[in-house]
N, C-alpha and C. Protein backbone atom coordinates (compact mmCIF):
# COMPACT_ATOMS: atom_id res chain seq x y z
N UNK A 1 18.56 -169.03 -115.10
CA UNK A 1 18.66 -170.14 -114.16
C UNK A 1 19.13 -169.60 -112.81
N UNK A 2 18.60 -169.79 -111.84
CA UNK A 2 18.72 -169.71 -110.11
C UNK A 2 20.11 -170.60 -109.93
N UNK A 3 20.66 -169.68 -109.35
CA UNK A 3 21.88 -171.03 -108.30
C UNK A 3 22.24 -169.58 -107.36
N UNK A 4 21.82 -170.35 -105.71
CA UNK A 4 21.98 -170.03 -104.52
C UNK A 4 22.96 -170.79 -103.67
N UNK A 5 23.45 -170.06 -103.26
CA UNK A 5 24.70 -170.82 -102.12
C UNK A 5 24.39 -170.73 -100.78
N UNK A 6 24.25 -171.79 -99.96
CA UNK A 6 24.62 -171.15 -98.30
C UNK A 6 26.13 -172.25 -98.12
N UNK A 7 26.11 -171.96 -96.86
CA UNK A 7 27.21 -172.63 -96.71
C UNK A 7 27.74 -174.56 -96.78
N UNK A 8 26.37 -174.94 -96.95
CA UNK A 8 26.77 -176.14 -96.91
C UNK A 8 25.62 -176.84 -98.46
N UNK A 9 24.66 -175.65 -98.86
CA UNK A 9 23.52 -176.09 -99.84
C UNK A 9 24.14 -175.53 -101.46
N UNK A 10 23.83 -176.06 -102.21
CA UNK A 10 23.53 -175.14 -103.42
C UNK A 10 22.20 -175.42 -104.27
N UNK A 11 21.19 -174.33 -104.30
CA UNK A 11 19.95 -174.44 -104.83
C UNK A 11 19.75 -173.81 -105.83
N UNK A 12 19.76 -174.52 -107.05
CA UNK A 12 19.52 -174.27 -108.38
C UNK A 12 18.44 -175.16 -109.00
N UNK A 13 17.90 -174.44 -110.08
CA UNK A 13 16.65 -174.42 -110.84
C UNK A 13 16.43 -175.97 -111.54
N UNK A 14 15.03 -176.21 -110.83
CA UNK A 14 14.98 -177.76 -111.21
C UNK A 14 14.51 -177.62 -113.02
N UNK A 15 15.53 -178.49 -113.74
CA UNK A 15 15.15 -178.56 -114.95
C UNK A 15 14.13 -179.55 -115.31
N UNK A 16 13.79 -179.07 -116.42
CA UNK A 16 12.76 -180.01 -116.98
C UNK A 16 13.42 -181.31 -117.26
N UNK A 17 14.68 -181.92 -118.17
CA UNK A 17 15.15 -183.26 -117.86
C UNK A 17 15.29 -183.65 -116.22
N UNK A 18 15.80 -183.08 -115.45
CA UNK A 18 14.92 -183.68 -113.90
C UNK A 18 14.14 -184.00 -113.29
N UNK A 19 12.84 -182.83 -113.85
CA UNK A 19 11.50 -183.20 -113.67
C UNK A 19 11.11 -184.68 -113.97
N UNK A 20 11.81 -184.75 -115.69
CA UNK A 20 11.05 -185.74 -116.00
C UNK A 20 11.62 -187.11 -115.81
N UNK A 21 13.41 -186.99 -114.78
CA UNK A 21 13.74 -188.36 -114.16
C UNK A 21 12.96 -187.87 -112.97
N UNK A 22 12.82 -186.96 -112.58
CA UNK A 22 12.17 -187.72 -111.43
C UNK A 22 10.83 -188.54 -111.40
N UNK A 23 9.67 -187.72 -112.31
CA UNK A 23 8.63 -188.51 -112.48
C UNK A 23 8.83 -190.04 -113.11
N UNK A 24 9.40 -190.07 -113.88
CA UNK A 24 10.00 -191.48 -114.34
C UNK A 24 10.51 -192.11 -113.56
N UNK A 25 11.14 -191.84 -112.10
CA UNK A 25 12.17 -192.58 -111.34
C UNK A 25 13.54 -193.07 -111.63
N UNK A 26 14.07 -192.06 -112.94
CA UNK A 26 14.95 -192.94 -113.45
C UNK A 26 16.55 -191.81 -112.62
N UNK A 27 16.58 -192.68 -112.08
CA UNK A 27 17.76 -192.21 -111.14
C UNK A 27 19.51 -192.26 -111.69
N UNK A 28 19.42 -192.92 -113.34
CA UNK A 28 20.93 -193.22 -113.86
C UNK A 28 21.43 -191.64 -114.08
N UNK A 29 22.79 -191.81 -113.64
CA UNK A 29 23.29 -190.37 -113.95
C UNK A 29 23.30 -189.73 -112.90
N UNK A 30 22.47 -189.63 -111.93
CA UNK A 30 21.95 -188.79 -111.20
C UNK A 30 22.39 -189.09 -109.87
N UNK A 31 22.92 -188.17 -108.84
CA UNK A 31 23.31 -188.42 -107.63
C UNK A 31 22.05 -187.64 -106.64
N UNK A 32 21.34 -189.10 -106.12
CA UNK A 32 20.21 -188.50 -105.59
C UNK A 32 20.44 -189.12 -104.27
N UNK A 33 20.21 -188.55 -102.98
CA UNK A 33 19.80 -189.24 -101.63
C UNK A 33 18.68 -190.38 -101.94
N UNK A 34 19.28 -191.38 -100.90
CA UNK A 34 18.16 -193.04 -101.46
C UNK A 34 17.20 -192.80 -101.60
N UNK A 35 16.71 -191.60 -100.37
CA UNK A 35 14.49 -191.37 -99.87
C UNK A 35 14.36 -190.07 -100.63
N UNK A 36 15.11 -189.84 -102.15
CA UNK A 36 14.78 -188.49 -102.87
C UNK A 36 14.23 -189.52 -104.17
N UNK A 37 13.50 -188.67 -104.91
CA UNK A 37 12.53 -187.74 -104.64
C UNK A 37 11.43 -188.07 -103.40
N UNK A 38 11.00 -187.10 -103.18
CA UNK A 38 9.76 -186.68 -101.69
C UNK A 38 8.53 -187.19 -102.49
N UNK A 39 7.73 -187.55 -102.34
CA UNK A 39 5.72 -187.07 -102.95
C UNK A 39 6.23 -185.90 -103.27
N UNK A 40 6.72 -184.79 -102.17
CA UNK A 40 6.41 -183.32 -102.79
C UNK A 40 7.03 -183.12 -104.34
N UNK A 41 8.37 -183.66 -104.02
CA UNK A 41 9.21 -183.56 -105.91
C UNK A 41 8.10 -184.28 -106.83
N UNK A 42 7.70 -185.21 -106.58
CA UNK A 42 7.03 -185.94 -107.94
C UNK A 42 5.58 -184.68 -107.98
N UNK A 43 5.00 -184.34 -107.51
CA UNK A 43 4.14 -183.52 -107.08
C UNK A 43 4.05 -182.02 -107.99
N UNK A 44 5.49 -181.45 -107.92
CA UNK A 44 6.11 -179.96 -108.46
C UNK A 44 6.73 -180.71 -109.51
N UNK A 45 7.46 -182.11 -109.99
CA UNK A 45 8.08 -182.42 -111.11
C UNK A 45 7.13 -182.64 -112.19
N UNK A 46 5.71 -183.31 -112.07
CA UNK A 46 4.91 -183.51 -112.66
C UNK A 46 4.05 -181.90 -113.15
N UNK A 47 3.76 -181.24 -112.43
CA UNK A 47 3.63 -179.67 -112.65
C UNK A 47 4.46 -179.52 -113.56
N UNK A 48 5.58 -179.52 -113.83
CA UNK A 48 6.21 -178.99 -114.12
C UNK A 48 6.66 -179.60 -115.62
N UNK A 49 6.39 -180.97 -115.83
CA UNK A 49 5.97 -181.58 -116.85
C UNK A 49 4.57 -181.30 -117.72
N UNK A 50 3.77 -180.96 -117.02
CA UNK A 50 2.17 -180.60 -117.53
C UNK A 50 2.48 -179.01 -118.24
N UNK A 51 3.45 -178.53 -117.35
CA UNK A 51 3.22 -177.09 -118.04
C UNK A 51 3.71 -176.59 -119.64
N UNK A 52 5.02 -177.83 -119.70
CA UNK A 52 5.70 -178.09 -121.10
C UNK A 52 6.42 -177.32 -121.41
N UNK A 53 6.22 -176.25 -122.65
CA UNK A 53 7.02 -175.11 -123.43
C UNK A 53 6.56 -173.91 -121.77
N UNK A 54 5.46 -174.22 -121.30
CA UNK A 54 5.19 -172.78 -120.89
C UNK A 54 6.06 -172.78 -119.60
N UNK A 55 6.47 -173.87 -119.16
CA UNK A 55 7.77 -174.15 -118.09
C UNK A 55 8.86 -172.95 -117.95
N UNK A 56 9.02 -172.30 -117.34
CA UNK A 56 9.97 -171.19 -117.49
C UNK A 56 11.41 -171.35 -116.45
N UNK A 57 12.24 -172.13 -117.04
CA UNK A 57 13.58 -172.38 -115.99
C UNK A 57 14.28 -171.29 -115.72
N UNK A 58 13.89 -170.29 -116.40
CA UNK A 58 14.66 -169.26 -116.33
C UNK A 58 13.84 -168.07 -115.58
N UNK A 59 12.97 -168.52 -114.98
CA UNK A 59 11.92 -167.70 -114.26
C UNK A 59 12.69 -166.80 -112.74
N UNK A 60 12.49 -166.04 -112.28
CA UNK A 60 13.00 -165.26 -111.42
C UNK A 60 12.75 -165.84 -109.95
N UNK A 61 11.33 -166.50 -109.88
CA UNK A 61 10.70 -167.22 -108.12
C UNK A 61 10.56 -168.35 -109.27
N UNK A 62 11.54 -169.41 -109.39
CA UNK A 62 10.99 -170.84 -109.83
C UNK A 62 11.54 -171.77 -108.39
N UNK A 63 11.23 -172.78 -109.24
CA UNK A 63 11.91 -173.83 -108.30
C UNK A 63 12.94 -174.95 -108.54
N UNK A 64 13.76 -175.19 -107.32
CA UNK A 64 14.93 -175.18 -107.12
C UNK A 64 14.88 -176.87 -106.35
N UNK A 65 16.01 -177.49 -106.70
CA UNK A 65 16.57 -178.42 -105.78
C UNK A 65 17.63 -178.25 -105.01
N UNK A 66 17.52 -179.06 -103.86
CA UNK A 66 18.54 -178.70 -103.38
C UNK A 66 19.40 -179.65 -103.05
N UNK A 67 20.63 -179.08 -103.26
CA UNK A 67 21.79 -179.92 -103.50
C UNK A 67 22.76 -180.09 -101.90
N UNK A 68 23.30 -180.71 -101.39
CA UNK A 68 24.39 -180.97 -100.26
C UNK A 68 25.75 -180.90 -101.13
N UNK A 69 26.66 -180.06 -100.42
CA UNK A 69 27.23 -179.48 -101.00
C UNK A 69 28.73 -180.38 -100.43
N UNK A 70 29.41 -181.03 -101.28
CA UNK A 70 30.51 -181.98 -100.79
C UNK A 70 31.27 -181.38 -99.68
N UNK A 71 32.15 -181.78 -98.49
CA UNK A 71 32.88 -181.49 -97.19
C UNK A 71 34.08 -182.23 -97.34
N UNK A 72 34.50 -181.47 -96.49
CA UNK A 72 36.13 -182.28 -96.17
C UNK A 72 35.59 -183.87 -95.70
N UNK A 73 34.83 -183.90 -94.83
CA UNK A 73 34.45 -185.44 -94.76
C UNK A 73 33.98 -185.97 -95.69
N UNK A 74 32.77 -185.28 -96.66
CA UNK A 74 32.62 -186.26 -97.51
C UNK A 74 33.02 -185.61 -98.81
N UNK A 75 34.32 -185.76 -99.51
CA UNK A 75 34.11 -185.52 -100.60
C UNK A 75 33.59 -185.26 -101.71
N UNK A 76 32.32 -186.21 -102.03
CA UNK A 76 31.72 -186.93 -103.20
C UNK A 76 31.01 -185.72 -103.63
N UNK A 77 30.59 -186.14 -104.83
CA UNK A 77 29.81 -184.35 -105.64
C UNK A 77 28.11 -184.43 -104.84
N UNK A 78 27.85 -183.05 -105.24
CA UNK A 78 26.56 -182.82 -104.68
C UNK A 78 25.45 -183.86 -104.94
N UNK A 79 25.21 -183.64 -103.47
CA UNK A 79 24.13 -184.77 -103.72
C UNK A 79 22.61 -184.04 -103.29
N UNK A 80 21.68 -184.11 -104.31
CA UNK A 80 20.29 -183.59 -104.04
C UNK A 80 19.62 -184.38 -102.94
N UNK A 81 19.00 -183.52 -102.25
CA UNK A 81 18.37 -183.89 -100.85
C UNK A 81 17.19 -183.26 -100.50
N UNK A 82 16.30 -182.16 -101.60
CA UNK A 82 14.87 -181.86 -101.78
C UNK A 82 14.97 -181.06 -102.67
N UNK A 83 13.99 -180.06 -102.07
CA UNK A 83 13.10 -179.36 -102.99
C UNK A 83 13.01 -177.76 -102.35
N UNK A 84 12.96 -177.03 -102.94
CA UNK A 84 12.32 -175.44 -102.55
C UNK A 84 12.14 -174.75 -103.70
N UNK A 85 11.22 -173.70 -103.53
CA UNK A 85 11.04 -172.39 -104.34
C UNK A 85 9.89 -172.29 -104.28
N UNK A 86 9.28 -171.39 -105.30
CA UNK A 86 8.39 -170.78 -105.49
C UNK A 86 6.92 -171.51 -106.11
N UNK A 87 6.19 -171.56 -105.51
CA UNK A 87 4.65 -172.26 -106.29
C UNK A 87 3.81 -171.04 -106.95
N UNK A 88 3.94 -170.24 -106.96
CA UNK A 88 3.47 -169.11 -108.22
C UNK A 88 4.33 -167.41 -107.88
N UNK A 89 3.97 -166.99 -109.05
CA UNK A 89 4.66 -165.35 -108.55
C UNK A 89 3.72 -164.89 -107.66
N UNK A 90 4.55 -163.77 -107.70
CA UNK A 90 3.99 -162.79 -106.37
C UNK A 90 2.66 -162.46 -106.93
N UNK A 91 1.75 -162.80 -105.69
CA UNK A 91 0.03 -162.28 -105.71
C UNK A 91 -0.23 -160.66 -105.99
N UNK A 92 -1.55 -160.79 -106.31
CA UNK A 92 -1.36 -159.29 -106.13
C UNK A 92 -1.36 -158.38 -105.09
N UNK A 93 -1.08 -158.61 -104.08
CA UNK A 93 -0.30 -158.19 -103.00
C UNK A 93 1.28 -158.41 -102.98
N UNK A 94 1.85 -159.03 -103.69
CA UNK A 94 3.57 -158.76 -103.44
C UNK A 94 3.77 -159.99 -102.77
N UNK A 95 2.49 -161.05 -102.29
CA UNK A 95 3.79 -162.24 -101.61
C UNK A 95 3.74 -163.55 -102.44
N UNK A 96 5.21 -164.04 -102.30
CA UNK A 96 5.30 -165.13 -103.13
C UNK A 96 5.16 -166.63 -102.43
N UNK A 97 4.34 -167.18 -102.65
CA UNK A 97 4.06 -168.59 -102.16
C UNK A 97 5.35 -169.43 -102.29
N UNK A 98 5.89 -169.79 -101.09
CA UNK A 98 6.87 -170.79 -100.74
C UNK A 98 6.99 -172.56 -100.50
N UNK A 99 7.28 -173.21 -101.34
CA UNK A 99 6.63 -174.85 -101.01
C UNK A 99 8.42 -175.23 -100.52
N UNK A 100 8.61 -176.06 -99.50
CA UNK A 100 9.95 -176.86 -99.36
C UNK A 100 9.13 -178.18 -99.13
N UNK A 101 10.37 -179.17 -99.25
CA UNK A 101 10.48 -180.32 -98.63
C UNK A 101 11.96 -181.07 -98.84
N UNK A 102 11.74 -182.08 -98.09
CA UNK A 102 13.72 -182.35 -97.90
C UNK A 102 13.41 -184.17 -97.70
N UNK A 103 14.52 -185.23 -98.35
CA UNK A 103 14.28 -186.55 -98.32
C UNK A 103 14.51 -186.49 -96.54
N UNK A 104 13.69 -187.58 -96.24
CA UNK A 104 13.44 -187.93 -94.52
C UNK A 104 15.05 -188.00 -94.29
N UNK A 105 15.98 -188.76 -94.64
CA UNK A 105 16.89 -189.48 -93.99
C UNK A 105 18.20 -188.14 -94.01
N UNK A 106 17.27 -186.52 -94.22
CA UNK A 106 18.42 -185.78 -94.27
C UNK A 106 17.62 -184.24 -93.21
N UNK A 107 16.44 -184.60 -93.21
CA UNK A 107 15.40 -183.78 -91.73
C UNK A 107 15.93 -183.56 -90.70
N UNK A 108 15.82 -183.03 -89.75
CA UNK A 108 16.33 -182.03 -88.51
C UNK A 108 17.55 -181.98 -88.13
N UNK A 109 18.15 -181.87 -89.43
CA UNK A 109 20.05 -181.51 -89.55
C UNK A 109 20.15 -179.92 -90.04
N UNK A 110 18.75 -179.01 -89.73
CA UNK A 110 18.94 -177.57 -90.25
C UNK A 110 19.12 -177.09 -91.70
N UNK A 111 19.31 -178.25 -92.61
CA UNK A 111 19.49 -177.72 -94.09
C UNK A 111 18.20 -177.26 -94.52
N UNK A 112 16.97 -177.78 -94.18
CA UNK A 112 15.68 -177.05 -94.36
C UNK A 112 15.65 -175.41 -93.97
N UNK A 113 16.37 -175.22 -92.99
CA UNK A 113 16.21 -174.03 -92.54
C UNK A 113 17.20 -173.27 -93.27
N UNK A 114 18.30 -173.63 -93.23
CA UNK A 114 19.28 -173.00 -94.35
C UNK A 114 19.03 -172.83 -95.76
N UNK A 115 18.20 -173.46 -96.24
CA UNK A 115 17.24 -173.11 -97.69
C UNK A 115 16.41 -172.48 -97.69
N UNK A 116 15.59 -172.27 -96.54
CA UNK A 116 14.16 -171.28 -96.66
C UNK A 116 15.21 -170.09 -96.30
N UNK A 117 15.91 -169.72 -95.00
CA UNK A 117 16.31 -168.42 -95.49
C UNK A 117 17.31 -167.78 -96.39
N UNK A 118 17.86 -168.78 -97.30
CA UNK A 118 18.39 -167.97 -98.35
C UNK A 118 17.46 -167.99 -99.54
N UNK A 119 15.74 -168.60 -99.48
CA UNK A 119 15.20 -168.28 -100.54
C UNK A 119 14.19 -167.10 -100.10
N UNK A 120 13.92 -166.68 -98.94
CA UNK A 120 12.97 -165.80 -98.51
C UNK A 120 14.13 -164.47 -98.79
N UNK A 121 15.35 -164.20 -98.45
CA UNK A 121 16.67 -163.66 -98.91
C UNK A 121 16.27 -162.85 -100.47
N UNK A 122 16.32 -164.09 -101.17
CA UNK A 122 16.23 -164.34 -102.73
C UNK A 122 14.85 -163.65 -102.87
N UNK A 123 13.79 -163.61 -102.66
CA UNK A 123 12.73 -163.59 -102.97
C UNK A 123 12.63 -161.82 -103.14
N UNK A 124 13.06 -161.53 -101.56
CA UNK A 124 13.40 -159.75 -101.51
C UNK A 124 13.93 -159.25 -102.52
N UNK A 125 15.18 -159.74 -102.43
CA UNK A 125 15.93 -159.33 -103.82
C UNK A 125 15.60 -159.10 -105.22
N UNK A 126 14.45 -160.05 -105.42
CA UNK A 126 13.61 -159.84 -106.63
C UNK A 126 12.36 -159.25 -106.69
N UNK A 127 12.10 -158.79 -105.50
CA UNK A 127 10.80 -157.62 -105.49
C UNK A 127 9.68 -158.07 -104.82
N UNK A 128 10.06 -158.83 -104.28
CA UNK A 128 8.71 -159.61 -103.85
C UNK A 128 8.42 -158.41 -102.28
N UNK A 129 7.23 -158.73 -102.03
CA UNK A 129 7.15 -157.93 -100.54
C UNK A 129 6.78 -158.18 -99.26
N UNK A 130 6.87 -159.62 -100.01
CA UNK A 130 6.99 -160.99 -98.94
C UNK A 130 6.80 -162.44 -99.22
N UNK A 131 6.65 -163.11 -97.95
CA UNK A 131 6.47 -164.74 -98.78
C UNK A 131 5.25 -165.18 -97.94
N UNK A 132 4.46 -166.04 -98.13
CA UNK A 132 3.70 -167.04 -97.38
C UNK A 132 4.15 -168.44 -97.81
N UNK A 133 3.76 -169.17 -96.83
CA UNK A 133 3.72 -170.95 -96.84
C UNK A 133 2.61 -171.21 -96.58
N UNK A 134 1.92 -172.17 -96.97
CA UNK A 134 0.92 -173.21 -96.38
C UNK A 134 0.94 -174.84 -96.07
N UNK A 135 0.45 -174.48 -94.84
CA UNK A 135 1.33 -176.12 -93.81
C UNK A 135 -0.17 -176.89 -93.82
N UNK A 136 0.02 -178.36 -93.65
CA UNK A 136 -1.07 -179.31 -93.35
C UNK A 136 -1.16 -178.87 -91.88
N UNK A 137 -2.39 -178.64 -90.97
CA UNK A 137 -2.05 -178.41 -89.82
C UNK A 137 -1.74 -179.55 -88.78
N UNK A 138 -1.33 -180.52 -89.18
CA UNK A 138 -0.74 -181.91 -88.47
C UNK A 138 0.86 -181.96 -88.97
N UNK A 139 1.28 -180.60 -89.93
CA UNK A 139 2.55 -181.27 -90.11
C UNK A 139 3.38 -179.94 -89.32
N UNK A 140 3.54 -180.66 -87.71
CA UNK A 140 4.49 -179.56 -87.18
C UNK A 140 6.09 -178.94 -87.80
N UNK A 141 6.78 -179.95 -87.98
CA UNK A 141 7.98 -179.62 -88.50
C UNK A 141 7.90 -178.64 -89.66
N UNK A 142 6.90 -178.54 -90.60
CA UNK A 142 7.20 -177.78 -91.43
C UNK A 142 6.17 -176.65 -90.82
N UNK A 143 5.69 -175.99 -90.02
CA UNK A 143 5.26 -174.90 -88.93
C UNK A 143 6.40 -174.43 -88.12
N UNK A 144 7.51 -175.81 -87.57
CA UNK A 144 8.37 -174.45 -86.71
C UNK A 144 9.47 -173.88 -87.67
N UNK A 145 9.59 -174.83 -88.84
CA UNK A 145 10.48 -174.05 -89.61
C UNK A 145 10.05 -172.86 -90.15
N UNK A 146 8.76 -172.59 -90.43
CA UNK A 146 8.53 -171.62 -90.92
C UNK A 146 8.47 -170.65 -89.81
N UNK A 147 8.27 -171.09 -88.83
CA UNK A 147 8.48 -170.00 -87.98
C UNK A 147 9.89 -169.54 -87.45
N UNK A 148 10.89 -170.56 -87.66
CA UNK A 148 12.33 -170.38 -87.31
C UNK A 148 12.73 -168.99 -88.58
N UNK A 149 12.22 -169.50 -89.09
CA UNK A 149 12.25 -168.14 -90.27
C UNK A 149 11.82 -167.12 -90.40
N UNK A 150 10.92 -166.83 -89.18
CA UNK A 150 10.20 -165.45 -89.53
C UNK A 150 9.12 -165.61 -89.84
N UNK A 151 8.18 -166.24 -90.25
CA UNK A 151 6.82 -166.53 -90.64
C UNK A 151 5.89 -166.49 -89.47
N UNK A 152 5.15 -166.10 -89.69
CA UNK A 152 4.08 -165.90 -88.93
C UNK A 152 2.44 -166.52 -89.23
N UNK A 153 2.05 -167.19 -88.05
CA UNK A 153 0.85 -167.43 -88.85
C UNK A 153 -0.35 -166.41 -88.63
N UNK A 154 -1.07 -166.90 -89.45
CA UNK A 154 -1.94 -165.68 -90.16
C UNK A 154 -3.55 -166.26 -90.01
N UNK A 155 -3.72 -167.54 -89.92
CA UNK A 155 -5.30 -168.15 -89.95
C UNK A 155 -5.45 -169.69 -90.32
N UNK A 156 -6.43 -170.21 -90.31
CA UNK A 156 -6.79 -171.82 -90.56
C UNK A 156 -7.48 -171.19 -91.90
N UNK A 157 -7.26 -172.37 -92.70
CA UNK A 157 -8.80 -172.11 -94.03
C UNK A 157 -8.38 -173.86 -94.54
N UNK A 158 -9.90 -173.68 -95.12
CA UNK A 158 -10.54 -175.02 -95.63
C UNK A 158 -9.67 -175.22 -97.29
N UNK A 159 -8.72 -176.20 -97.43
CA UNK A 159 -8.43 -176.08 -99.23
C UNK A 159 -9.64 -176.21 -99.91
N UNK A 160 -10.73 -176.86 -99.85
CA UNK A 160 -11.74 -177.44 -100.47
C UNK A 160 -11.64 -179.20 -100.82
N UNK A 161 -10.60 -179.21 -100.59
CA UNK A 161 -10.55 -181.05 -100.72
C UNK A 161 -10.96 -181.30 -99.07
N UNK A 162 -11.04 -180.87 -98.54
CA UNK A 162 -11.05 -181.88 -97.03
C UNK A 162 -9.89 -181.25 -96.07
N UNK A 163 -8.92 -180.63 -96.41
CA UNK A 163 -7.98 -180.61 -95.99
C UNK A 163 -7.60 -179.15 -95.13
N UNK A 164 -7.08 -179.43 -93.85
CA UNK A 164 -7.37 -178.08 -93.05
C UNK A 164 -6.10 -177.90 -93.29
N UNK A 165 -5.48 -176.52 -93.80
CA UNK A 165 -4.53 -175.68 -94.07
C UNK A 165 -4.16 -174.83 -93.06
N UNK A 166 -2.92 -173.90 -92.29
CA UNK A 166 -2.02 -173.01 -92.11
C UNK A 166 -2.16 -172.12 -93.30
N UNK A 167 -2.37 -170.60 -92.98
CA UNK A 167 -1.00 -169.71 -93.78
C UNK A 167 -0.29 -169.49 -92.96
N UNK A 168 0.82 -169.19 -93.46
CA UNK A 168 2.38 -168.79 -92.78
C UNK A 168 2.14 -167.48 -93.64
N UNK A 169 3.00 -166.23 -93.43
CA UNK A 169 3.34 -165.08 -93.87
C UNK A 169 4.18 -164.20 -92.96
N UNK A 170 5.59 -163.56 -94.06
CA UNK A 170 6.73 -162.75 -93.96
C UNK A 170 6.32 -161.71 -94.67
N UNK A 171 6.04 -160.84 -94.29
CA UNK A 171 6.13 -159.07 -95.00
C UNK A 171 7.46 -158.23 -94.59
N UNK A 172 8.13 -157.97 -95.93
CA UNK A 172 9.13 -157.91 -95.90
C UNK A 172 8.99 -155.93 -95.51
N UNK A 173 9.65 -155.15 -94.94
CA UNK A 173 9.39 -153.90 -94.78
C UNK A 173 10.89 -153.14 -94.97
């Protein structure tokens, strides 16, 4: 199991009983921000439900929620506020595909950015020899973060649904 610290996040490995409140919506128990889960969580929670036994929580590039980490102002225990990690291992080139997203009502307060670079961090550490992202090319915010990070873009390509794509890419040296 993953658990990452920055200074105000802690990002650890979304379990499969999470997955499957989140796809369910069943929020008892659970200290979630109001606008959590994203589309993107139900999106990677449902993945992650389909995959079943072959689900690996204990995987080295999995994926992670991310937690807000209680303050002198606010006491209260962590409260989840998105999503990051890994959407497959490293290609055969060495880079590992990076997906984030974060509930709206917690966006351009920098915790996005404070999660991508302690998982691009993380990623080195485990051998990777770099990371890419792929952005909708209408969704700026998640373009300058990746570029606040080091990412670079690399080209336009067609997904095959309709949909015009970004790569982002970090080669780590």
């Amino acid at each position: 199991m993953i658990r990452l610290r920055t200074e105000r996040l802690e990002l650890s490995t979304l379990t499969i009983d999470e997955a499957s409140a989140i796809s369910l919506g069943d929020r008892s128990g659970r200290i979630w921000a109001d606008d959590y889960p994203t589309p993107g969580d139900l999106i990677v929670a449902g993945i992650a439900l389909h995959a079943g036994e072959h689900y690996d929580e204990d995987a080295a590039l999995g994926v992670l929620q991310m937690r807000l980490l209680p303050s002198e102002s606010d006491p209260g225990p962590a409260l989840v506020i998105g999503g990051i990690g890994f959407i497959n291992p490293p290609d055969a080139d060495g880079f590992a595909e990076v997906g984030y997203g974060i509930a709206e009502s917690y966006q351009g307060q920098g915790f996005a950015t404070e999660a991508l670079l302690v998982v691009i961090d993380y990623a080195r550490t485990q051998g990777a020899l770099g990371v890419i992202a792929v952005t909708e090319i209408d969704n700026l915010p998640s373009q300058r973060l990746a570029q606040r990070c080091g990412l670079v873009f690399v080209g336009r390509f067609d997904s095959g649904d309709d949909r015009d794509l970004q790569r982002w890419e970090l080669r780590f040296d």
